[in-house]
N, C-alpha and C. Protein backbone atom coordinates (compact mmCIF):
# COMPACT_ATOMS: atom_id res chain seq x y z
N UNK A 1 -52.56 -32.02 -35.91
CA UNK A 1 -53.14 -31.24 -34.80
C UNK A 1 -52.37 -29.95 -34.63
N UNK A 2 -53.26 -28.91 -34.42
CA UNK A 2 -52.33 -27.65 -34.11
C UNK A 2 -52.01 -27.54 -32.90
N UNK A 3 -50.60 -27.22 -32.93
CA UNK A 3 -49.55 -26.94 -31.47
C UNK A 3 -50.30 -26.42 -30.72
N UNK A 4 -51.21 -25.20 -30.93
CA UNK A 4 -51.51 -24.62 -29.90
C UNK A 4 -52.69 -24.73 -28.90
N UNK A 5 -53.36 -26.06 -29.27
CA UNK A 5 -54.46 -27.06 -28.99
C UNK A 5 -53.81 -27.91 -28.15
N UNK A 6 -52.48 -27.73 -28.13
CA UNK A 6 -52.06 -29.16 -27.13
C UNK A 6 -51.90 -28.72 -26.35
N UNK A 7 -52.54 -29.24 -24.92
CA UNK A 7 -52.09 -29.06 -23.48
C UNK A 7 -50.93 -28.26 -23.16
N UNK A 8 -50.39 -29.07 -23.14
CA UNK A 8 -48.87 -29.31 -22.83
C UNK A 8 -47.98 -27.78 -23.62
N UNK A 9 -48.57 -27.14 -24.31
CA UNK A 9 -48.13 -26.26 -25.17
C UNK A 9 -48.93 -24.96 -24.29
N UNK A 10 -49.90 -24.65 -24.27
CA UNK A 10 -50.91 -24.23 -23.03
C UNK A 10 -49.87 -24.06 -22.13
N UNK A 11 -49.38 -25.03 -21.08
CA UNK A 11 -49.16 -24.57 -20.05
C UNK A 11 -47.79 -24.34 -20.09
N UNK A 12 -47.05 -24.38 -21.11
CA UNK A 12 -46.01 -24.11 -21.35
C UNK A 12 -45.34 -22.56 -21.61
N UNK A 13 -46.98 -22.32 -22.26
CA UNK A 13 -46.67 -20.83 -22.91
C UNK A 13 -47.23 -19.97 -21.73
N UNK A 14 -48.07 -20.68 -20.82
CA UNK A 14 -48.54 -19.69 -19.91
C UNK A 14 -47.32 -19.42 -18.45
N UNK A 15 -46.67 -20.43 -18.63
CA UNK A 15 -44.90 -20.31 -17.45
C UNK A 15 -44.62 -19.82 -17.81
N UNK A 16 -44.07 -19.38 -19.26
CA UNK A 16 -43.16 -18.57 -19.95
C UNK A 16 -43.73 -17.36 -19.77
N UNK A 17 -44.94 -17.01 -19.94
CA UNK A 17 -45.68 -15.48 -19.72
C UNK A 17 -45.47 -14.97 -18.37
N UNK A 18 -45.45 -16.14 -17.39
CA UNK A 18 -45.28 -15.55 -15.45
C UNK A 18 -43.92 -14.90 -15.50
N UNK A 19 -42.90 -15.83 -16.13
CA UNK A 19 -41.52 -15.54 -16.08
C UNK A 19 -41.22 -14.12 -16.37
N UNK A 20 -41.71 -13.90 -17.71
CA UNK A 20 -41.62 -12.73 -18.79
C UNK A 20 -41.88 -11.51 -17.78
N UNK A 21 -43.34 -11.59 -17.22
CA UNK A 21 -44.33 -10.91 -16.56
C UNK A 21 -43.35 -10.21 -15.17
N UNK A 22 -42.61 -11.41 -14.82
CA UNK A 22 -41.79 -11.12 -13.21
C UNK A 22 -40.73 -10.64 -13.77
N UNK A 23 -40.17 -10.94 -14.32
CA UNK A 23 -38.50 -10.55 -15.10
C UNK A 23 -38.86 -8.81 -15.28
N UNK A 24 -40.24 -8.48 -15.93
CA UNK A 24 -40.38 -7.04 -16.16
C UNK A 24 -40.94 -6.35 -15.30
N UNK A 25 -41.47 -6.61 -14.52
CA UNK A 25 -41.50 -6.34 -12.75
C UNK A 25 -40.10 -6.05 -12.11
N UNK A 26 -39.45 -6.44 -11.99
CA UNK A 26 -37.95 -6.54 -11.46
C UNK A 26 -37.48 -5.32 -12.72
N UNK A 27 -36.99 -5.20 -13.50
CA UNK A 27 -36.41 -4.69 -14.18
C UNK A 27 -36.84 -3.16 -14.12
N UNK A 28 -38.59 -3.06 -13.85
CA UNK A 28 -39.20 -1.58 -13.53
C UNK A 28 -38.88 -1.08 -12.06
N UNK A 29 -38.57 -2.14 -11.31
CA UNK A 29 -38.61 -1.20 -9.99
C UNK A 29 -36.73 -1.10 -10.14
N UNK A 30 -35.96 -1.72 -10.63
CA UNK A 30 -34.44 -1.49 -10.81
C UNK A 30 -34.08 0.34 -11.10
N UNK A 31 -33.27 0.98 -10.54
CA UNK A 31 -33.07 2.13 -10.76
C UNK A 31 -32.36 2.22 -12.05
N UNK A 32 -32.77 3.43 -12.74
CA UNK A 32 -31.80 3.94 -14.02
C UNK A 32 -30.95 4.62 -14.23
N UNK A 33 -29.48 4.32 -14.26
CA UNK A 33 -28.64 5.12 -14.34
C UNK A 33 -28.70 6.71 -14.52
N UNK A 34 -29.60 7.02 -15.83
CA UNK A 34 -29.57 8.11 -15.93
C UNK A 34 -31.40 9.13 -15.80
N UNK A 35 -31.73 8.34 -14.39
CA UNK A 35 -32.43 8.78 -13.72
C UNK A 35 -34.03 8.38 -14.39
N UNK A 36 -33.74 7.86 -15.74
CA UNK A 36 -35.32 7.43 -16.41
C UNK A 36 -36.09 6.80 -15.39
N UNK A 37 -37.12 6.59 -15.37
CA UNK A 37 -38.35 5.68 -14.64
C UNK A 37 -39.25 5.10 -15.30
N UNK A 38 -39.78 4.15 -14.77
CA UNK A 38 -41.75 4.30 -15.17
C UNK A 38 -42.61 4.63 -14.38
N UNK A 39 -43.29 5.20 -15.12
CA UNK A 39 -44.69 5.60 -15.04
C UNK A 39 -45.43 4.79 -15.26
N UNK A 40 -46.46 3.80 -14.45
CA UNK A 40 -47.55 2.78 -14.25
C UNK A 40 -48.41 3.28 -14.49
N UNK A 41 -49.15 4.48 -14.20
CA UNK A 41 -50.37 5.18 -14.33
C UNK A 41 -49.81 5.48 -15.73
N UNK A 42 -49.37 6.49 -16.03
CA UNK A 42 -48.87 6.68 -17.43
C UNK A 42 -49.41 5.56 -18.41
N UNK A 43 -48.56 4.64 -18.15
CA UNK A 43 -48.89 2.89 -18.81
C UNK A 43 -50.02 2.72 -18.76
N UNK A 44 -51.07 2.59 -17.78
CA UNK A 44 -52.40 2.05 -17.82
C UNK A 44 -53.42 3.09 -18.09
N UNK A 45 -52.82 4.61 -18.44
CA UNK A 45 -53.96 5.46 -19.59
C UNK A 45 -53.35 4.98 -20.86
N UNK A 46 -52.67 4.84 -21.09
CA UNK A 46 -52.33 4.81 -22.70
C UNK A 46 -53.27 3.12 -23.05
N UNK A 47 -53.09 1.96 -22.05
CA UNK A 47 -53.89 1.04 -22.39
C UNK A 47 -55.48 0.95 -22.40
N UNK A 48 -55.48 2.04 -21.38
CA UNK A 48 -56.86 1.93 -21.31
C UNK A 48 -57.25 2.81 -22.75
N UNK A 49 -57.14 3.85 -22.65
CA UNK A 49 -57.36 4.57 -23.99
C UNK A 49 -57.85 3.86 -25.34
N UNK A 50 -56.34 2.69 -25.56
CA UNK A 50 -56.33 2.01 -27.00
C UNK A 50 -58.27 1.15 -26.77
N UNK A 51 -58.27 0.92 -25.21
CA UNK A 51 -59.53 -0.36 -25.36
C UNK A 51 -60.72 0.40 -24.89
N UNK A 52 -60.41 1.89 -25.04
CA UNK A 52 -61.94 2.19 -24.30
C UNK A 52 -62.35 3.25 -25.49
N UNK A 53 -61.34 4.05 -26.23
CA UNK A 53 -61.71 4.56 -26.89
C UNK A 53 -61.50 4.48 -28.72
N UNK A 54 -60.69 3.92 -28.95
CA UNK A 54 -60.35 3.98 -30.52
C UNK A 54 -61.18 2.27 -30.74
N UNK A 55 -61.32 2.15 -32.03
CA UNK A 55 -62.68 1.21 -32.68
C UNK A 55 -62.30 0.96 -33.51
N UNK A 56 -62.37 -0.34 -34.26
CA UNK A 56 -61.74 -0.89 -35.70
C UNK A 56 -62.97 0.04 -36.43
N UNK A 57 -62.85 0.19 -38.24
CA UNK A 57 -63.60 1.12 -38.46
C UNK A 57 -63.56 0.36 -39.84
N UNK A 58 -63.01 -0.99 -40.36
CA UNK A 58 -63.37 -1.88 -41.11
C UNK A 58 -63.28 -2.96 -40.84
N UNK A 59 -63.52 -3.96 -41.80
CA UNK A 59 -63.78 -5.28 -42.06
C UNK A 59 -64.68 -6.16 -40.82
N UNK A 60 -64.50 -7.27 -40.45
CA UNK A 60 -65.09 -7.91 -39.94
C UNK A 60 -65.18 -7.34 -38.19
N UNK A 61 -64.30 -6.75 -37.69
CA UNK A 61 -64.29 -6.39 -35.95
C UNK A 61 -64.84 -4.69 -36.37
N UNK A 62 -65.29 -3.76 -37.46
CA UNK A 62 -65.81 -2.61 -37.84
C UNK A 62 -66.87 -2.47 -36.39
N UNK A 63 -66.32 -1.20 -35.95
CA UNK A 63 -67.34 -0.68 -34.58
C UNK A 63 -66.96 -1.33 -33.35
N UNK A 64 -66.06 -2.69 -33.39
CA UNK A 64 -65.76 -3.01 -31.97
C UNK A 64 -64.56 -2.12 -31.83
N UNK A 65 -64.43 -2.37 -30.14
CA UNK A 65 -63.12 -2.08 -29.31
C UNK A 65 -61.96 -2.28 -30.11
N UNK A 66 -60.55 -1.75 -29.50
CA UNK A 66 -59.54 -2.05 -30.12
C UNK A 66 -58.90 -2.69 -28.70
N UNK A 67 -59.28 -4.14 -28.45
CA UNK A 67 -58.71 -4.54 -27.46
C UNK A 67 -57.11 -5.38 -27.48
N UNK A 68 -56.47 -4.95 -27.00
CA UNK A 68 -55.04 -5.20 -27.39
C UNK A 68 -54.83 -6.50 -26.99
N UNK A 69 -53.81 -7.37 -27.30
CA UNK A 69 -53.52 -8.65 -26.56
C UNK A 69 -52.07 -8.39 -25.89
N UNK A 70 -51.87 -9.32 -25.24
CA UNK A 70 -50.38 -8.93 -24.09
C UNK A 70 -49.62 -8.23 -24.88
N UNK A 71 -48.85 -9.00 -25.50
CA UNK A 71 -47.47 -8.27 -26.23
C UNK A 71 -47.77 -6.82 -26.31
N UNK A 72 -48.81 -6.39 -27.06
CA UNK A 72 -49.32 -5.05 -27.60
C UNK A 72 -49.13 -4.48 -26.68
N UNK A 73 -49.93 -4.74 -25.67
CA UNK A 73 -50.18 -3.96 -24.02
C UNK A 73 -48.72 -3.85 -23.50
N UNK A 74 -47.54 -4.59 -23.82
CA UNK A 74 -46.36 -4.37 -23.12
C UNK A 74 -45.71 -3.27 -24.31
N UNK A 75 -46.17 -3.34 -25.33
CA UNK A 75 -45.61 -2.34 -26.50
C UNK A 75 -45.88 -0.90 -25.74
N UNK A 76 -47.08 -1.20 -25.68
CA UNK A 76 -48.13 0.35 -25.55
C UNK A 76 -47.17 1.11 -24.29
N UNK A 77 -47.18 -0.34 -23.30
CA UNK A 77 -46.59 1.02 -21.78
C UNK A 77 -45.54 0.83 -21.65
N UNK A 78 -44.52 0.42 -22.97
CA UNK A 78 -43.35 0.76 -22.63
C UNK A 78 -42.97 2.09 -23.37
N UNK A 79 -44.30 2.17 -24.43
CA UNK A 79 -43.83 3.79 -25.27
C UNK A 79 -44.22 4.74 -24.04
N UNK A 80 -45.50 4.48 -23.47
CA UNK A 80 -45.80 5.64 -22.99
C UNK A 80 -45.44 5.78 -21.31
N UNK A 81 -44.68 4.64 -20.69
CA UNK A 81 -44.80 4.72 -19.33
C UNK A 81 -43.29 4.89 -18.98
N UNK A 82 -42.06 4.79 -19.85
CA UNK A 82 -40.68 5.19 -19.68
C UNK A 82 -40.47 6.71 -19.52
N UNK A 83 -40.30 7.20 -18.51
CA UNK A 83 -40.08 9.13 -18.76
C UNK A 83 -38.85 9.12 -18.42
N UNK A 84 -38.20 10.02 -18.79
CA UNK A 84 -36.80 11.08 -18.69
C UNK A 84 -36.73 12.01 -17.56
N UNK A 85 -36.12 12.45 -16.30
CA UNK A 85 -35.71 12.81 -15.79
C UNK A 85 -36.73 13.99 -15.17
N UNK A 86 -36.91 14.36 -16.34
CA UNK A 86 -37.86 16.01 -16.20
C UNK A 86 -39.57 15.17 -16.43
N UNK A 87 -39.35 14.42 -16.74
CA UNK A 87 -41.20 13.76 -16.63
C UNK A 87 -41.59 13.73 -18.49
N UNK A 88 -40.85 13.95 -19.18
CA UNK A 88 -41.23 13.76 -20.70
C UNK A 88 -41.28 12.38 -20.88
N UNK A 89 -41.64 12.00 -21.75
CA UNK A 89 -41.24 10.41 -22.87
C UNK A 89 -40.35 10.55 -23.45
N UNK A 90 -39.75 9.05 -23.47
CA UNK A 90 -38.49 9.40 -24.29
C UNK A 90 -38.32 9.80 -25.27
């Protein structure tokens, strides 16, 4: 049986995601020494963007969305939602 069919694995991985989820909550509103921030709006154009505008353009998902899954989505707004002092990206 595959692990990820089992219950018990389910709700295991979905605690671990709240944790993850709050831990990086806390860590964004924490001040930065050298004045960096995030940007939330920042973060949620760059996600929205990847799922509203760019399109697989082969194989089997060819013409759908490019809808990201979590991890990705935490990739995406941590490139684009960290700014520097003066409001750039890092």
């Amino acid at each position: 049986m595959d692990g990820h069919n089992r219950p018990e694995v389910a709700v295991a991985s979905k605690k671990k995601a709240k944790r993850k989820k709050k831990a990086r909550k806390k860590i964004v509103r924490l001040p930065h020494p050298d004045g960096y921030r995030f940007d939330k709006e920042a973060a949620k154009a760059a996600v929205y963007f990847f799922e509203h505008y760019l399109h697989h353009i082969e194989g089997e998902f060819a013409g759908q969305p490019f809808i990201l899954q979590p991890w990705q989505r935490d990739i995406v707004s941590d490139i684009y939602g960290w700014k520097r002092p003066d409001g750039t990206r890092q």
